[in-house]
N, C-alpha and C. Protein backbone atom coordinates (compact mmCIF):
# COMPACT_ATOMS: atom_id res chain seq x y z
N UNK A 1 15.71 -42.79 9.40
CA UNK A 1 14.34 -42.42 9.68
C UNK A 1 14.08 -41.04 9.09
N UNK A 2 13.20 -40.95 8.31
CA UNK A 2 12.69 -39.59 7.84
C UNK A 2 12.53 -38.93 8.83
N UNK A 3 12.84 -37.20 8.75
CA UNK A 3 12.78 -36.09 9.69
C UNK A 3 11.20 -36.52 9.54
N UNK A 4 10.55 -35.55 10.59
CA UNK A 4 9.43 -35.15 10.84
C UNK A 4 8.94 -34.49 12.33
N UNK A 5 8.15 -34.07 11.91
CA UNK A 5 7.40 -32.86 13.31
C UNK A 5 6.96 -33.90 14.65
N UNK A 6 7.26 -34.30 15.39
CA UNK A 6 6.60 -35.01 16.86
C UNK A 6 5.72 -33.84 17.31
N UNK A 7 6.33 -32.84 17.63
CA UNK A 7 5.54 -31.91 18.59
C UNK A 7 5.56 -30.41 17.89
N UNK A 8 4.27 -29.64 18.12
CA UNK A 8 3.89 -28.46 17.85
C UNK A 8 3.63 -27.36 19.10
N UNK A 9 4.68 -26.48 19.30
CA UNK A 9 4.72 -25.65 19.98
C UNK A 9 4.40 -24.06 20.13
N UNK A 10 3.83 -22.91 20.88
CA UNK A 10 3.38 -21.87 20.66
C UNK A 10 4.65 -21.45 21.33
N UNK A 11 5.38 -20.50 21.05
CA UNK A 11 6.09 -19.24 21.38
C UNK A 11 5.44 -18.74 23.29
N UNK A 12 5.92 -18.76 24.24
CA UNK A 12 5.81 -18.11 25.26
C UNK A 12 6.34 -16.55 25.43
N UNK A 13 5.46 -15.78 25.16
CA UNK A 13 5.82 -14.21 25.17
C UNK A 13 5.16 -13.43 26.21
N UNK A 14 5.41 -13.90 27.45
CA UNK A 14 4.93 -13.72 28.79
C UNK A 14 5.87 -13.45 29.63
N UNK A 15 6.79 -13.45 29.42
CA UNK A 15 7.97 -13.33 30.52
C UNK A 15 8.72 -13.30 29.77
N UNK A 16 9.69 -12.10 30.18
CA UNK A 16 10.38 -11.86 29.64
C UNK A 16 12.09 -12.43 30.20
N UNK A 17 12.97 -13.07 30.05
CA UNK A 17 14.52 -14.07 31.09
C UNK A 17 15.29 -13.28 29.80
N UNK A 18 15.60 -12.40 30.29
CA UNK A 18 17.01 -11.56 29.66
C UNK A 18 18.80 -12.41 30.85
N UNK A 19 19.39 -12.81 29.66
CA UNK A 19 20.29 -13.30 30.36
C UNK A 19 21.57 -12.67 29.86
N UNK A 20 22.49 -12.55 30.64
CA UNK A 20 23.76 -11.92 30.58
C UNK A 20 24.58 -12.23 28.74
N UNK A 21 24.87 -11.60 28.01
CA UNK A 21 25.64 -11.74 27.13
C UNK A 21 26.85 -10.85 26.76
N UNK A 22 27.91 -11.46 27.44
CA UNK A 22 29.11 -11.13 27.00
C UNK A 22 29.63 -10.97 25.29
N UNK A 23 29.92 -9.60 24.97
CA UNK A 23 30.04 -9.24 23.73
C UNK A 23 31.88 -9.50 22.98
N UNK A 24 32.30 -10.50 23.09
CA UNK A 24 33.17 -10.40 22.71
C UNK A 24 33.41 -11.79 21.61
N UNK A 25 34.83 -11.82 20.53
CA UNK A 25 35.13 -12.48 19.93
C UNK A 25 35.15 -13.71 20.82
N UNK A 26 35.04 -15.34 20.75
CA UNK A 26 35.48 -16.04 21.28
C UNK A 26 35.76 -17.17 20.72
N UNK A 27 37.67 -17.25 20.16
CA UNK A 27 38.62 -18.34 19.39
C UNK A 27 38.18 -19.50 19.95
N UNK A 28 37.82 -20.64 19.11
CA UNK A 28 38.14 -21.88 19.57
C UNK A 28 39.22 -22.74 20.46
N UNK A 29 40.11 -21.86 20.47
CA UNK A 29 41.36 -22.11 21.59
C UNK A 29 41.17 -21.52 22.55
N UNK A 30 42.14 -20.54 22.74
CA UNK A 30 42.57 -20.03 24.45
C UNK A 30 41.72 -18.70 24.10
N UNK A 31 41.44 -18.07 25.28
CA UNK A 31 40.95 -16.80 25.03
C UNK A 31 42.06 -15.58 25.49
N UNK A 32 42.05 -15.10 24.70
CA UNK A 32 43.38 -13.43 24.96
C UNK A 32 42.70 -13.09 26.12
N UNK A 33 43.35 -12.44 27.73
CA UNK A 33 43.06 -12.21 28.83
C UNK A 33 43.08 -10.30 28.20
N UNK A 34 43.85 -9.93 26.98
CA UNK A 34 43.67 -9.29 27.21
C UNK A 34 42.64 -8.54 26.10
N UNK A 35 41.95 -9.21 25.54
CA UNK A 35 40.37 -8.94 25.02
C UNK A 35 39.40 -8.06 26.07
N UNK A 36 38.59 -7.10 25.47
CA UNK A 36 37.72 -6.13 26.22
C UNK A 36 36.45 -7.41 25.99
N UNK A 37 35.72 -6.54 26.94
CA UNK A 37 34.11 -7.56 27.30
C UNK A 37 33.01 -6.51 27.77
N UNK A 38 32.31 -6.75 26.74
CA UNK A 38 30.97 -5.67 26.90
C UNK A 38 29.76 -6.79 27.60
N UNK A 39 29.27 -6.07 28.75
CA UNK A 39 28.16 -7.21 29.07
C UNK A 39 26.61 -6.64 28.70
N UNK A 40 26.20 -7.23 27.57
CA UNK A 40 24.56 -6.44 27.70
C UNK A 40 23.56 -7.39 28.55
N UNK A 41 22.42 -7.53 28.26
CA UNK A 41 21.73 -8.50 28.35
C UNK A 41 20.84 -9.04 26.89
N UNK A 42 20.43 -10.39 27.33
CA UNK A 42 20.04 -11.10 25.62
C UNK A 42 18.65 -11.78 26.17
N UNK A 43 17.42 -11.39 25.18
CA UNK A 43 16.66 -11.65 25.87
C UNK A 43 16.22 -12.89 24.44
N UNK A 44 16.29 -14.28 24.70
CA UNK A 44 16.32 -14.98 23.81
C UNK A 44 15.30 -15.41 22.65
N UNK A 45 13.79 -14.47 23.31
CA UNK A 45 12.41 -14.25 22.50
C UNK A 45 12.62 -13.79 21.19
N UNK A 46 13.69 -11.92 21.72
CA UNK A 46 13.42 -11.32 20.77
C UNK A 46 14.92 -11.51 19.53
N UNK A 47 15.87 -12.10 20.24
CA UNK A 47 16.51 -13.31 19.17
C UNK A 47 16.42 -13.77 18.29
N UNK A 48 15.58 -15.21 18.62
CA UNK A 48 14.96 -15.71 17.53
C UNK A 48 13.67 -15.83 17.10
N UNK A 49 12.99 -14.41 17.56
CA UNK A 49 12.04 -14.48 17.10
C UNK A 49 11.21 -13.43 16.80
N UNK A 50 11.35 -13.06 15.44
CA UNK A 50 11.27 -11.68 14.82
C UNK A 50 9.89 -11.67 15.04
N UNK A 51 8.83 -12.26 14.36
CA UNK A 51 7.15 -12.10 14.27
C UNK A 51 6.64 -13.12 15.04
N UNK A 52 6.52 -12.65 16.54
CA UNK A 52 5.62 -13.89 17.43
C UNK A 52 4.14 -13.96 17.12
N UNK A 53 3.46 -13.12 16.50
CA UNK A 53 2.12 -13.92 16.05
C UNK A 53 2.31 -14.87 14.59
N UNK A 54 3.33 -15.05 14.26
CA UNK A 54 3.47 -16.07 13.59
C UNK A 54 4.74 -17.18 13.26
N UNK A 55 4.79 -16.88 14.64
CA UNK A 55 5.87 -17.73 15.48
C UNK A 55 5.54 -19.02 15.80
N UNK A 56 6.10 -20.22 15.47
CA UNK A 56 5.93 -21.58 16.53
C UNK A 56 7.17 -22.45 16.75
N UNK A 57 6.74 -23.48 17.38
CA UNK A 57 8.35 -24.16 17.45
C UNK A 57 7.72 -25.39 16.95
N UNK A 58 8.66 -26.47 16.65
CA UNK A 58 8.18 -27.79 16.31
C UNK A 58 9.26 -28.54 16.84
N UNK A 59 9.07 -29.76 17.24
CA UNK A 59 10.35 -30.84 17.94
C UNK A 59 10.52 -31.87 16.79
N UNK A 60 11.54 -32.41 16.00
CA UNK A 60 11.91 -33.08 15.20
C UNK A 60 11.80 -34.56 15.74
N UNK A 61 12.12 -35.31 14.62
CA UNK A 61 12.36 -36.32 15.08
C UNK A 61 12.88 -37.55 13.76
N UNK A 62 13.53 -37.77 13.40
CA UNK A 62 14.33 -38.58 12.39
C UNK A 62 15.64 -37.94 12.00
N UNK A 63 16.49 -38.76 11.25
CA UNK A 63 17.63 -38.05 10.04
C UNK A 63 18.30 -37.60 9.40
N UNK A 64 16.86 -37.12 8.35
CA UNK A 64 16.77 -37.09 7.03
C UNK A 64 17.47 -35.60 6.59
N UNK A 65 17.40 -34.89 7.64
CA UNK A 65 18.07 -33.50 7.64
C UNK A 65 19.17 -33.03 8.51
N UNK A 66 20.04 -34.26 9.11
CA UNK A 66 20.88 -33.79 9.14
C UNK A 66 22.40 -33.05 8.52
N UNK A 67 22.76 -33.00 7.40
CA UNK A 67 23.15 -31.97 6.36
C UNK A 67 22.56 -30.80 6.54
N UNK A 68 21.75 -30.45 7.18
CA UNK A 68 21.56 -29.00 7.13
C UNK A 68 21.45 -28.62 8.80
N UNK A 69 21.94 -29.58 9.52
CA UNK A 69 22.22 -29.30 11.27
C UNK A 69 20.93 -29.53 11.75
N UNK A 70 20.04 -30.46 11.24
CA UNK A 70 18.83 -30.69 11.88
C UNK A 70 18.77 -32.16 12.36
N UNK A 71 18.70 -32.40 13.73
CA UNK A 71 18.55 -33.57 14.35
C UNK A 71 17.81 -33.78 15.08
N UNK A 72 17.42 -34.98 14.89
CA UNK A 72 16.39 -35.97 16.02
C UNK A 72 16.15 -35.32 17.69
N UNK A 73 15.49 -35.17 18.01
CA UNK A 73 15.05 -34.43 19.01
C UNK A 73 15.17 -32.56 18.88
N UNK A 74 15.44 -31.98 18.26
CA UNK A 74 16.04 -30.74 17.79
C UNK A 74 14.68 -29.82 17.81
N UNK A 75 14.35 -28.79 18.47
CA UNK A 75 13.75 -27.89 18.51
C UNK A 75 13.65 -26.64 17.44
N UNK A 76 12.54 -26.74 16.26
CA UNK A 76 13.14 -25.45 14.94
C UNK A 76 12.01 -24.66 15.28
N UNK A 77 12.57 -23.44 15.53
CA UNK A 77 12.03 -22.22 15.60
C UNK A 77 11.37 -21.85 13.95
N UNK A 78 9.98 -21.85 13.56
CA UNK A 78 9.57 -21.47 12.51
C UNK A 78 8.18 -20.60 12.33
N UNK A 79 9.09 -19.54 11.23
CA UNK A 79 8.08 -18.37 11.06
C UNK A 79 7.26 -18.46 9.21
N UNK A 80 5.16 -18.45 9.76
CA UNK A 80 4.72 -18.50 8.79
C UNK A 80 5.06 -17.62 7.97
N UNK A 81 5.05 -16.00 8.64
CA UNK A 81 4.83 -14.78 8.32
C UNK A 81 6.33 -15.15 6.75
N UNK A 82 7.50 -15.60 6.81
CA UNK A 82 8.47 -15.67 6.01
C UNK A 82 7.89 -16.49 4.33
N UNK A 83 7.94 -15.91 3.32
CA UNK A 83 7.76 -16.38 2.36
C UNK A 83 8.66 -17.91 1.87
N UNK A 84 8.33 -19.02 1.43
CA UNK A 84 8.86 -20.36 1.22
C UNK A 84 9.79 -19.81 -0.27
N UNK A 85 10.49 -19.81 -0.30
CA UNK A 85 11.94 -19.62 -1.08
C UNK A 85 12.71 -20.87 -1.59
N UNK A 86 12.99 -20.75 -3.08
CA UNK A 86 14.04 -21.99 -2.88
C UNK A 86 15.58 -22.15 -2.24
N UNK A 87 15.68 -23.32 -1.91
CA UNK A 87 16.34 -23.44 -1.05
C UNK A 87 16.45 -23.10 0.73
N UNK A 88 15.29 -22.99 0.22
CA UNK A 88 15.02 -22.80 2.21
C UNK A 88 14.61 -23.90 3.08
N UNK A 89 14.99 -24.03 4.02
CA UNK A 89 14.24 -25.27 4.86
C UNK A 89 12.46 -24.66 5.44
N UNK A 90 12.05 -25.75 5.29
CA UNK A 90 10.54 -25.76 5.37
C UNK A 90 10.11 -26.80 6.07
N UNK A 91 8.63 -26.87 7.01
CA UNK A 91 7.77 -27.52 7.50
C UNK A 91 6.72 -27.80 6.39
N UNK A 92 6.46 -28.43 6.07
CA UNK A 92 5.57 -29.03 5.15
C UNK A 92 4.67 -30.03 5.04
N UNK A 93 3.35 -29.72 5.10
CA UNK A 93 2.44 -31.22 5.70
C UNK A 93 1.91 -31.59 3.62
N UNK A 94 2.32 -32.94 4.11
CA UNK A 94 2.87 -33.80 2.54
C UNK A 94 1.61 -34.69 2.99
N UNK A 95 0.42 -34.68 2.52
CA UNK A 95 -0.41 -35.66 2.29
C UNK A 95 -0.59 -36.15 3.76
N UNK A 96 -1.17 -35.28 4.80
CA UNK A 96 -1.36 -34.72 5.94
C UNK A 96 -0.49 -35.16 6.76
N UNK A 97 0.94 -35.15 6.59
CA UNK A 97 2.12 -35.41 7.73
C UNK A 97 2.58 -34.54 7.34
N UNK A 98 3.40 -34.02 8.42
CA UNK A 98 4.44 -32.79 8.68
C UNK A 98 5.86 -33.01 8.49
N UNK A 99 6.07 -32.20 7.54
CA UNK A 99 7.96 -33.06 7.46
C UNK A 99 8.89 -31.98 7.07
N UNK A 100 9.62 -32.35 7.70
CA UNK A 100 10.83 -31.03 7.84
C UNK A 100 11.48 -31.44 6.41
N UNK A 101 12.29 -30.22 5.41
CA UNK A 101 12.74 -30.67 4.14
C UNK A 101 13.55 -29.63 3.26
N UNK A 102 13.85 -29.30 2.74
CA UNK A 102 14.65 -28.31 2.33
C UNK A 102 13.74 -28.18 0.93
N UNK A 103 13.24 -26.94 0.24
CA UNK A 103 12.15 -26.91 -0.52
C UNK A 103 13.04 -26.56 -1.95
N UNK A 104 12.73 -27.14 -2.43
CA UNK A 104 13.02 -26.64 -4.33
C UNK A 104 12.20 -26.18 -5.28
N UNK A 105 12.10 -24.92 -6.17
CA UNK A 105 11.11 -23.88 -6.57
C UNK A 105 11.61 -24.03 -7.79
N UNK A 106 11.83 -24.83 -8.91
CA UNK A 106 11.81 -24.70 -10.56
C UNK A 106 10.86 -24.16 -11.18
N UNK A 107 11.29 -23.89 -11.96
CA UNK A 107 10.06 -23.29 -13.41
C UNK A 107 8.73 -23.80 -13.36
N UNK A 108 8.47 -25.23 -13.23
CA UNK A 108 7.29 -25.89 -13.03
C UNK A 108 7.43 -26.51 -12.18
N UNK A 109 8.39 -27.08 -11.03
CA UNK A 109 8.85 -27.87 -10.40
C UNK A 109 8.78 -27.40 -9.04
N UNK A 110 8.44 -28.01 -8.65
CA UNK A 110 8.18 -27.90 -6.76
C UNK A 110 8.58 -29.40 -6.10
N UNK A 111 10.36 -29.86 -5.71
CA UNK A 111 10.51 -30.41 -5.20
C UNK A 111 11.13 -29.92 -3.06
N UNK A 112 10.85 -31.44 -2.85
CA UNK A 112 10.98 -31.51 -1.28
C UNK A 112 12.00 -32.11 -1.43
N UNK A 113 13.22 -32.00 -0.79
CA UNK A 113 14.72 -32.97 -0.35
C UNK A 113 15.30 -32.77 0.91
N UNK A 114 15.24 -33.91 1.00
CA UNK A 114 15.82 -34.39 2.54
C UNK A 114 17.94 -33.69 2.31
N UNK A 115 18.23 -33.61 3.66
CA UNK A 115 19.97 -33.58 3.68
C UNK A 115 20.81 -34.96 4.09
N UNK A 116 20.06 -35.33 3.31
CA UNK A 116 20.89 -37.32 3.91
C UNK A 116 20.80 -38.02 2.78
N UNK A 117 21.79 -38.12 2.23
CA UNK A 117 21.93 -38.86 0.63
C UNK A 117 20.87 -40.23 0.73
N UNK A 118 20.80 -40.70 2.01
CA UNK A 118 19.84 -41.79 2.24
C UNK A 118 18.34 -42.10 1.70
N UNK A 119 17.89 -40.61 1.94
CA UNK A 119 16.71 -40.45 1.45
C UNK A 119 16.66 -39.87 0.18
N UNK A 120 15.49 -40.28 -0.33
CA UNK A 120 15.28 -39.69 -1.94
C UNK A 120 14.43 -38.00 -1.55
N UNK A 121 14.32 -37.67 -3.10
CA UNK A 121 14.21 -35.98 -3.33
C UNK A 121 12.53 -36.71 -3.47
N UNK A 122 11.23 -36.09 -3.29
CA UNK A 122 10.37 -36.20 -3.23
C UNK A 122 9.54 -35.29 -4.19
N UNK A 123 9.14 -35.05 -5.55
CA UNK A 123 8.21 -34.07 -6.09
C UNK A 123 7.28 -34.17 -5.53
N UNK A 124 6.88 -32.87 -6.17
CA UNK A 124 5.29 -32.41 -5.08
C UNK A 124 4.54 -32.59 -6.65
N UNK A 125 3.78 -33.44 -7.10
CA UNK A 125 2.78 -33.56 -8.33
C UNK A 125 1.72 -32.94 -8.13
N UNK A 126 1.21 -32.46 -9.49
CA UNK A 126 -0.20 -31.66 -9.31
C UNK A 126 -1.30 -32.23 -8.64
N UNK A 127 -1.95 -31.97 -7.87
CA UNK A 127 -3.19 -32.32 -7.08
C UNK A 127 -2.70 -32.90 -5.88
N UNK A 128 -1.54 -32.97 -5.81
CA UNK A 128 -1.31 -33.44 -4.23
C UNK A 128 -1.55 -32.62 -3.00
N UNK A 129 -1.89 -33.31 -1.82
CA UNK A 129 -1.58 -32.39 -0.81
C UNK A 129 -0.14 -32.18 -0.14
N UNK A 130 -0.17 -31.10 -0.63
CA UNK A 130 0.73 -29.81 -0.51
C UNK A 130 0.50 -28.39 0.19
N UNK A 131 1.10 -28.40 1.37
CA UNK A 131 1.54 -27.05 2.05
C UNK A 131 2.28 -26.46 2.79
N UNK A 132 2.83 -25.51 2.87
CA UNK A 132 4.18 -25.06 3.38
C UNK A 132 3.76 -24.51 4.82
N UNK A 133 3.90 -24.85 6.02
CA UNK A 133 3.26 -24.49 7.35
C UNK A 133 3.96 -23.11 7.64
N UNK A 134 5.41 -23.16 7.12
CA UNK A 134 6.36 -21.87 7.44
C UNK A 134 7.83 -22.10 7.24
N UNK A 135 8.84 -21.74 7.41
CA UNK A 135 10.33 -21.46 7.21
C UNK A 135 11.13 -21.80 8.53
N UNK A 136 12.06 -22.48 8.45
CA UNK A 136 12.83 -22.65 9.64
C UNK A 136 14.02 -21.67 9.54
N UNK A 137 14.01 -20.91 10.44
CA UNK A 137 14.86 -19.81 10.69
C UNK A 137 16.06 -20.36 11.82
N UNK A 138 15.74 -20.66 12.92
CA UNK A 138 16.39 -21.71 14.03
C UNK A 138 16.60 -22.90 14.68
N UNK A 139 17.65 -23.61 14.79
CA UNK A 139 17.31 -24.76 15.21
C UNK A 139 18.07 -24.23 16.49
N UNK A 140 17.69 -25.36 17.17
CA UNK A 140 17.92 -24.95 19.07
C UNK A 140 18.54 -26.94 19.33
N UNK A 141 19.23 -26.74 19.78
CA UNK A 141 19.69 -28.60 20.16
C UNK A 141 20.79 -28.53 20.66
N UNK A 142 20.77 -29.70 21.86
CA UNK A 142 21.59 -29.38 22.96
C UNK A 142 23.48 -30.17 22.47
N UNK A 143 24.33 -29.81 22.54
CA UNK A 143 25.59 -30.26 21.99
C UNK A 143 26.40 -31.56 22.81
């Protein structure tokens, strides 16, 4: 199933839930007892989310991007304010649907590609509708 946007979300910057973050290395194995531990607090807004007036979230839903850690139900934190770059993952409404995609910037070439050999690479041809909503900086999904 092709990725794509289900849901469009605004940033809540009203409350502030600073939660405990322990500052230390932590091995995939055992943890050294005798490792130091700094406790700050982490307030998860200002995390992942550098420019909240041009901040949103979107809820996924297909695929097509998983190669780049994006899955079906998966929450991506994305900022307009970030310039569309190649090789960046992007929100992109393709002939008025929204679709999550990893963006390609050639000389004359403006392709869309999915991370799932499944799906094909998509050019963007002249006169199409084409636009980049913003940059996915985070994905959020539960393990």
């Amino acid at each position: 199933m092709e990725t794509k946007v289900e849901i469009v979300y605004r940033p809540d910057q009203s409350t502030e839930r600073s939660q405990p973050l322990f500052v230390a290395n932590v091995p995939a194995g055992f943890p050294s007892p005798a490792d130091d531990y700094k406790e700050e607090k982490l307030d998860l807004n200002k995390y992942l989310i550098k420019n909240p007036a041009a901040t949103y979230f979107v809820k996924v839903t297909g695929d097509s991007m998983v190669g780049a850690g994006v899955h079906s139900g998966d929450l991506l934190v994305v900022d307009r304010s970030i310039e569309p770059a190649d090789k960046k993952v992007v929100i992109a409404n393709i002939n008025g649907e929204l679709t999550v995609k990893r963006i390609r910037i050639r000389k004359n070439k403006i392709t869309i590609e999915p991370e799932n050999s499944s799906f094909p690479t998509q050019e963007i041809k002249p006169g199409s509708e084409f636009e980049v909503w913003g940059v996915v900086t985070n994905v959020i999904h539960a393990l």
